[in-house]
Protein backbone atom coordinates (compact mmCIF):
# COMPACT_ATOMS: atom_id res chain seq x y z
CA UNK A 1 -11.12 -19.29 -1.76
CA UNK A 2 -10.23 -16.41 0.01
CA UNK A 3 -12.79 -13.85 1.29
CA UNK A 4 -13.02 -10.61 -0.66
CA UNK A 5 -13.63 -7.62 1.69
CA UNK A 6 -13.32 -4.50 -0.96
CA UNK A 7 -14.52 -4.83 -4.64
CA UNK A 8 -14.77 -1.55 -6.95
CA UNK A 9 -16.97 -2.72 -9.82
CA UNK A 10 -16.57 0.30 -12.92
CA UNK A 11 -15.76 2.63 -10.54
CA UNK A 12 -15.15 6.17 -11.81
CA UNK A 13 -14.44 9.64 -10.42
CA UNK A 14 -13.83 13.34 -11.28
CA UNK A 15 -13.03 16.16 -9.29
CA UNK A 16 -15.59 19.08 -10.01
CA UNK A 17 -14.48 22.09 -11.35
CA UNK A 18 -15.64 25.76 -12.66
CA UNK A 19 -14.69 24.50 -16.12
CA UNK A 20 -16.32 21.32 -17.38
CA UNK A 21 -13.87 20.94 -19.51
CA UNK A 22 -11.17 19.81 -16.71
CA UNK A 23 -13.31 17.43 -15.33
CA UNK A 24 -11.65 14.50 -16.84
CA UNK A 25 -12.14 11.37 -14.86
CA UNK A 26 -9.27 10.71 -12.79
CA UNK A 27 -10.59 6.95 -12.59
CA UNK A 28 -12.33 5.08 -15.44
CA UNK A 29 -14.50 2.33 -15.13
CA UNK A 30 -12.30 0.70 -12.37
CA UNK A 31 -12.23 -2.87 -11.62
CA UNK A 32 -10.96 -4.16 -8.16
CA UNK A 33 -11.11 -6.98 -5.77
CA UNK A 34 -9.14 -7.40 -2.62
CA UNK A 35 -9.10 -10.09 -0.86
CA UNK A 36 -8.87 -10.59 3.31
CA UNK A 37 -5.31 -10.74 4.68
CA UNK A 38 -3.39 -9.89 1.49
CA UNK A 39 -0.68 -7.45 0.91
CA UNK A 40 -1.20 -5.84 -2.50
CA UNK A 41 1.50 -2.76 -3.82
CA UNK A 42 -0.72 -0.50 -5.75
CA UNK A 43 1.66 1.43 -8.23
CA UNK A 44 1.16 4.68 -10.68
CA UNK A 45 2.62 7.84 -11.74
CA UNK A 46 1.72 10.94 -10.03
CA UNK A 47 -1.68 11.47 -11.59
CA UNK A 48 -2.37 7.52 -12.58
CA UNK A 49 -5.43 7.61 -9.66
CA UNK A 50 -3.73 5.59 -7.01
CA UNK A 51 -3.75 8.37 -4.06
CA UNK A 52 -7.62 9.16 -5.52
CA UNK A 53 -8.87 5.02 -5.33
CA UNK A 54 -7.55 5.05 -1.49
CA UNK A 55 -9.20 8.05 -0.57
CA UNK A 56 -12.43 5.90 -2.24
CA UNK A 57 -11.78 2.82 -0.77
CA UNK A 58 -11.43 5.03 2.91
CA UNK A 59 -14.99 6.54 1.74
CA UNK A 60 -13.07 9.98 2.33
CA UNK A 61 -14.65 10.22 -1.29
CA UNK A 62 -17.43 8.84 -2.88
CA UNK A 63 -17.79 7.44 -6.44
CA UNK A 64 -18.90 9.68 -9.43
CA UNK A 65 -20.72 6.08 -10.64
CA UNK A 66 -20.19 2.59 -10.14
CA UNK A 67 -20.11 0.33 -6.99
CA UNK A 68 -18.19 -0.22 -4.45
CA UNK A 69 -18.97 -3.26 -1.76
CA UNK A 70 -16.85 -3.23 1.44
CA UNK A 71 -17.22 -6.00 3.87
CA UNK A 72 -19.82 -7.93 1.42
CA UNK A 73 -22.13 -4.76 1.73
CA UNK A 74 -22.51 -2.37 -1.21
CA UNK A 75 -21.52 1.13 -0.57
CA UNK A 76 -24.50 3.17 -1.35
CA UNK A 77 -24.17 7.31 0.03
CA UNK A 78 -28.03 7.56 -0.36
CA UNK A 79 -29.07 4.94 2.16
CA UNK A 80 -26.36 4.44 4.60
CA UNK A 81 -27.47 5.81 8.09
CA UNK A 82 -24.52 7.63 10.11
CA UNK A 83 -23.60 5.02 12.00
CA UNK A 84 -23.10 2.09 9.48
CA UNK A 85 -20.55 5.57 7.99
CA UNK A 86 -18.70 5.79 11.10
CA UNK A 87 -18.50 1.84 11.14
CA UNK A 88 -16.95 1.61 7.64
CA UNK A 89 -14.42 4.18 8.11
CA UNK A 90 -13.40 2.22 11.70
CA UNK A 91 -12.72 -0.82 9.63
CA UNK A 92 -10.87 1.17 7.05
CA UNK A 93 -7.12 2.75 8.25
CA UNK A 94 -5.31 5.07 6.40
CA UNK A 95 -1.42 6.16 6.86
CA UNK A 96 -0.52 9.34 4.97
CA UNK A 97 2.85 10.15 3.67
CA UNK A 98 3.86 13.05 5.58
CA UNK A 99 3.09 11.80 9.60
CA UNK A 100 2.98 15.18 11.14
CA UNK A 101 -0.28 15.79 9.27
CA UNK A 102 -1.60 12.61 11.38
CA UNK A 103 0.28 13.87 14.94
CA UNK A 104 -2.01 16.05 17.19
CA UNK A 105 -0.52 15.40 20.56
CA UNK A 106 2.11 16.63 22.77
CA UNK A 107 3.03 12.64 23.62
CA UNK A 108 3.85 9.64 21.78
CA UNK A 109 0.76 7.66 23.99
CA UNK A 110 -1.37 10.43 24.09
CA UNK A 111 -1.28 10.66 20.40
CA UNK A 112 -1.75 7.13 20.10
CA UNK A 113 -4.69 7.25 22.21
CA UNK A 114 -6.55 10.22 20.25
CA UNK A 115 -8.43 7.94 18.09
CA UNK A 116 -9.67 5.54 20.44
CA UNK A 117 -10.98 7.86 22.81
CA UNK A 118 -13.29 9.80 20.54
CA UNK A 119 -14.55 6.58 19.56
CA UNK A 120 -15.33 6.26 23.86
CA UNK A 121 -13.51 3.56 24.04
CA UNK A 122 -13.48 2.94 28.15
CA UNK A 123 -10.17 3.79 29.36
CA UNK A 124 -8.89 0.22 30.75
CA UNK A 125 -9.50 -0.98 27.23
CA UNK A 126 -7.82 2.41 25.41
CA UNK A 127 -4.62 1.89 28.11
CA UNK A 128 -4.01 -1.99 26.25
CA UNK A 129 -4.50 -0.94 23.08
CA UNK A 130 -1.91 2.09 23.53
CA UNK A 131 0.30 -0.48 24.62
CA UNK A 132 0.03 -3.22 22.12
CA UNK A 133 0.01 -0.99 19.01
CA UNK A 134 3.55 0.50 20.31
CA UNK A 135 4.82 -2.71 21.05
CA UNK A 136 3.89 -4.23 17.48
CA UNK A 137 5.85 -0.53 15.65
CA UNK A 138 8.46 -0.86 18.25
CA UNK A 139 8.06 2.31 19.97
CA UNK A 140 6.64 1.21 23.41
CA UNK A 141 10.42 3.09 24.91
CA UNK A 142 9.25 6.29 23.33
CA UNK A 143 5.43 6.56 24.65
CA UNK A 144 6.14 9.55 27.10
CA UNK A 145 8.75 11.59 24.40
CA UNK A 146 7.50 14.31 22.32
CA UNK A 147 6.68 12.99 18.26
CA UNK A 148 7.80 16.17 17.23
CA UNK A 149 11.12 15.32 18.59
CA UNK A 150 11.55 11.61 17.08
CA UNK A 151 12.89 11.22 13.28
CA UNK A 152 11.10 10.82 10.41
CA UNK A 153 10.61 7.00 10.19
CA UNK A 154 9.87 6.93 13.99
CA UNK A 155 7.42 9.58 13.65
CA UNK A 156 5.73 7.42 10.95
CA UNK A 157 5.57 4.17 13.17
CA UNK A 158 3.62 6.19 15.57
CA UNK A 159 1.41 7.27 13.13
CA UNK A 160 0.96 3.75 12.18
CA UNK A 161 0.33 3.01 16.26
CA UNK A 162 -2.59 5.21 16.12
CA UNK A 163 -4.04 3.62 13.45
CA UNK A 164 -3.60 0.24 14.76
CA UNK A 165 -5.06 1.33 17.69
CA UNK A 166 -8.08 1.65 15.89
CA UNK A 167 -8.17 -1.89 15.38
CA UNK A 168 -9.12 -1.76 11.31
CA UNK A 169 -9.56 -4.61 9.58
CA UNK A 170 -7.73 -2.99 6.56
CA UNK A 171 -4.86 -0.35 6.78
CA UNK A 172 -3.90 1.74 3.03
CA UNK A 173 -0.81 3.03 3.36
CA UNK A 174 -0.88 6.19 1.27
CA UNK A 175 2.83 6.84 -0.25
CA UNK A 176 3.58 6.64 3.50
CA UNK A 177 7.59 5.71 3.03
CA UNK A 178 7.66 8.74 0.58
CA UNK A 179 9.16 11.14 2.75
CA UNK A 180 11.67 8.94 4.61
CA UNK A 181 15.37 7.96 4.61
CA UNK A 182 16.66 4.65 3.91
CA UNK A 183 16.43 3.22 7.49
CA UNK A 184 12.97 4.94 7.79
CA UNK A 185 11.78 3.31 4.76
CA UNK A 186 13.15 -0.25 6.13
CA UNK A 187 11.49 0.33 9.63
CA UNK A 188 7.95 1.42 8.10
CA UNK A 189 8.09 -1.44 5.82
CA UNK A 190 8.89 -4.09 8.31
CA UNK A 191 6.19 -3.01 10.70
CA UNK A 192 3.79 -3.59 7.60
CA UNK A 193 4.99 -6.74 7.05
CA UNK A 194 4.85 -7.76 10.58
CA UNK A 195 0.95 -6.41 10.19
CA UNK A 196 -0.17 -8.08 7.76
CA UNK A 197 2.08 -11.99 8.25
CA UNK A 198 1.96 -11.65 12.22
CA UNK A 199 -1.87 -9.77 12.44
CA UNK A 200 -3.61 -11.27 9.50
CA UNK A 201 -4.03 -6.92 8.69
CA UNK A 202 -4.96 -6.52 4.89
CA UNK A 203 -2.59 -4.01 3.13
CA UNK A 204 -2.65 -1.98 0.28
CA UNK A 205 0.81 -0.03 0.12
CA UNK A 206 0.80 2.84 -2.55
CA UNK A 207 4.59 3.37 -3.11
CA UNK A 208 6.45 4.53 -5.87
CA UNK A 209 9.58 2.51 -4.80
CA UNK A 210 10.03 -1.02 -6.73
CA UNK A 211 12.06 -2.55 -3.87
CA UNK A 212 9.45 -2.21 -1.64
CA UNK A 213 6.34 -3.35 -4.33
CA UNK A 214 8.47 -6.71 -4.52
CA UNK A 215 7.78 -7.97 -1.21
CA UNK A 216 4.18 -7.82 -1.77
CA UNK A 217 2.01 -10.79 -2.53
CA UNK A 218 0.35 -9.05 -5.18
CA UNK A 219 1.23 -6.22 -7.67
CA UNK A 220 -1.49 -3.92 -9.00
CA UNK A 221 -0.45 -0.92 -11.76
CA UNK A 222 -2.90 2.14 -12.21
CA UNK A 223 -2.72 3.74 -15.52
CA UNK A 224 -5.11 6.61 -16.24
CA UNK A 225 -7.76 5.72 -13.87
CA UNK A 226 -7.88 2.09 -14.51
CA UNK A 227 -5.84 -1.57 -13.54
CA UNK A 228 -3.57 -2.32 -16.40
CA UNK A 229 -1.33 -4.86 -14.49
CA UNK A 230 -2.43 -7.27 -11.64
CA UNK A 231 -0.83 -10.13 -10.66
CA UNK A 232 2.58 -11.07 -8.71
CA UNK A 233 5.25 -9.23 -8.74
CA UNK A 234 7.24 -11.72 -10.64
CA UNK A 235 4.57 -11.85 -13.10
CA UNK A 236 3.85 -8.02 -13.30
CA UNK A 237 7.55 -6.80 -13.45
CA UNK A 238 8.58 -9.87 -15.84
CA UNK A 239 6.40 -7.31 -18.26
CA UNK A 240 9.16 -4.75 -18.37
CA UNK A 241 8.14 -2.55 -21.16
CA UNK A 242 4.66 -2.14 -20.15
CA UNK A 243 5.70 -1.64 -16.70
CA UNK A 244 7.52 1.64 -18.21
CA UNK A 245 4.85 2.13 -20.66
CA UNK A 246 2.98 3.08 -17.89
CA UNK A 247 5.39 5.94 -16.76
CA UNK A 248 6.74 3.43 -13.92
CA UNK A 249 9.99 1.89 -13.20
CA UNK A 250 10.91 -2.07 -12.60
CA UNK A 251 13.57 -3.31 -10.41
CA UNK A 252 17.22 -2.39 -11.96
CA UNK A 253 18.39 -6.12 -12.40
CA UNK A 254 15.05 -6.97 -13.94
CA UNK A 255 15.57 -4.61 -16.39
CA UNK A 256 19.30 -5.57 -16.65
CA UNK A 257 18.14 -9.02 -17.49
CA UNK A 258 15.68 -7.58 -20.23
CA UNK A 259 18.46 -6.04 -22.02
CA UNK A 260 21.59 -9.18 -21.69
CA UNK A 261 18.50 -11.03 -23.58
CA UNK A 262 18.18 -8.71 -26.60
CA UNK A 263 21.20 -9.04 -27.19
CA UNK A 264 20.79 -12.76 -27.81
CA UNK A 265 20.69 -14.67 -24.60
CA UNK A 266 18.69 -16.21 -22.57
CA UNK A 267 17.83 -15.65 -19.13
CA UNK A 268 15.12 -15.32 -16.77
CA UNK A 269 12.84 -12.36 -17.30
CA UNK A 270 10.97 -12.29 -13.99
CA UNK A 271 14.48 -11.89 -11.71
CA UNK A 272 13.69 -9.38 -8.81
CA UNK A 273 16.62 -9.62 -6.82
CA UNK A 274 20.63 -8.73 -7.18
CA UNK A 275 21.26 -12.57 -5.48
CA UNK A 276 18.65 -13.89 -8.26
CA UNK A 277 20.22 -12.10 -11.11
CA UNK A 278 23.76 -13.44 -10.49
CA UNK A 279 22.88 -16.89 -9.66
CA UNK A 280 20.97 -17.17 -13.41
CA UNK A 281 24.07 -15.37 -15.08
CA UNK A 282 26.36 -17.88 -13.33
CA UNK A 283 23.60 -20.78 -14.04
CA UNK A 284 23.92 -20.03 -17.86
CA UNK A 285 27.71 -19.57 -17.56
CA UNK A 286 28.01 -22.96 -16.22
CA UNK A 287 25.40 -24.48 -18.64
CA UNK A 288 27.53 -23.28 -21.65
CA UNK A 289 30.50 -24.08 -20.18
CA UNK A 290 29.00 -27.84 -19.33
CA UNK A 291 27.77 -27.58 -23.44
CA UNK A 292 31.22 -26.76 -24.51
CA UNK A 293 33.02 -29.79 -22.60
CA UNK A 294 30.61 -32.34 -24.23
């Protein structure tokens, strides 16, 4: 059995206000476990709690009530010392979704190396680490050009460098793709994949796009504060309608599939890809076909 290294157990949260009445709680009696090396798509509509849990599971906020345990250790504000902190939030990355809030340097290595060196990491050791995290994005040919001079996607990828050079155990990627073009999507999303399959990185991608939640192992939907879907993607998309119950989208020929089969046939409901969703149509054209001849 895999090792879980972040569990939220009835975790809520509100943001205070002057009015009590608007402090609703933006997550309700959560329940989460996430397990070492996996690469879990956390979905929700703007409001659902998603962006709120990473900021939680970064300890950039702290639980109203409940527990969190990170690393086998409960999370407890009162009795942590400032170190143990600081070592939480080492182990914890976090990639926002618009990378010049994350930039702060003048140079692609320099900015990589920010992180690192406030953490006094000796500078032999900082110098590899530069290296190897722009090698692994792919931007090792860019470490002495400006980032405010690369485009979007690239900008990201160094973003994701300076994380990496932090050498976290876990990296949340926080809508991160959001603000990118096509190709900039594609490039973010094959450097996480190359994290977590080539690195053994656990992922948690927040994205509202379905093409990307597909290539994740695992699936998790956040509906007003709390997990109402968890489980592959084949197995949480296959639930179409409360997918969109829940203010979210599927894949197109998922959803295509949903409606050929109310109106009478029968195909596969947990299709996720274009190639999938004509090889069943032409499966069951053949089958009928084959039915007709005999």
């Amino acid at each position: 059995m895999a090792e879980i290294i972040i569990k939220a157990e009835d975790i809520c949260f509100s943001y205070e206000s002057d009015h009590p009445t608007d402090n609703f709680p933006v997550l309700d009696h959560l329940n989460l476990e996430i397990e070492k090396g996996s690469f879990v798509a956390v979905l929700g509509y703007n409001g659902s709690g998603k962006s709120t849990l990473a900021k939680l599971l970064n300890l950039i906020l702290t639980p109203t009530s409940g527990n969190l345990y990170l690393f086998g250790k409960k999370f407890d504000e009162e009795t942590i010392t400032e170190d143990e902190f600081f070592a939480l939030r080492q182990r914890i990355g976090m990639v926002f979704q618009n990378p010049d809030n994350q930039l702060v340097a003048t140079i692609v290595e320099e900015d990589v190396a920010f992180g690192p060196e406030n953490l006094g990491v000796p500078p032999a050791e900082i110098r590899k680490r530069v290296d190897e995290a722009l090698e692994i994005v792919g931007m090792k040919q860019f470490a002495r050009h400006s980032p405010h001079q690369l485009s979007g996607g690239q900008k990201q990828r160094v973003a994701i460098a300076g994380i990496i050079a932090l050498r976290p155990d876990v990296i949340i990627f926080d809508e991160s793709t959001a603000m990118l073009d096509p190709r900039g999507r594609s490039d973010v999303l094959a450097t996480i994949e190359k994290l977590n399959k080539e690195f053994g990185t656990t992922i948690l991608h927040i994205t509202h796009y379905m093409e990307e939640a597909i290539r994740a192992d695992r699936v998790i939907v956040v509906d007003h504060g709390r997990v109402t879907l968890d489980g592959t993607p084949r197995e949480v998309f296959s639930q179409v309608r409360t997918v969109k119950a829940a203010g979210l989208d599927v894949p197109q020929v998922t959803e295509l599939m949903l409606e050929i089969n109310d109106d009478g046939f029968d195909l596969p409901k947990d299709v996720l890809s274009y190639e999938e969703g004509a090889n069943a149509i032409a499966d069951y054209i053949r089958k009928k076909k084959a039915g007709k001849g005999s």
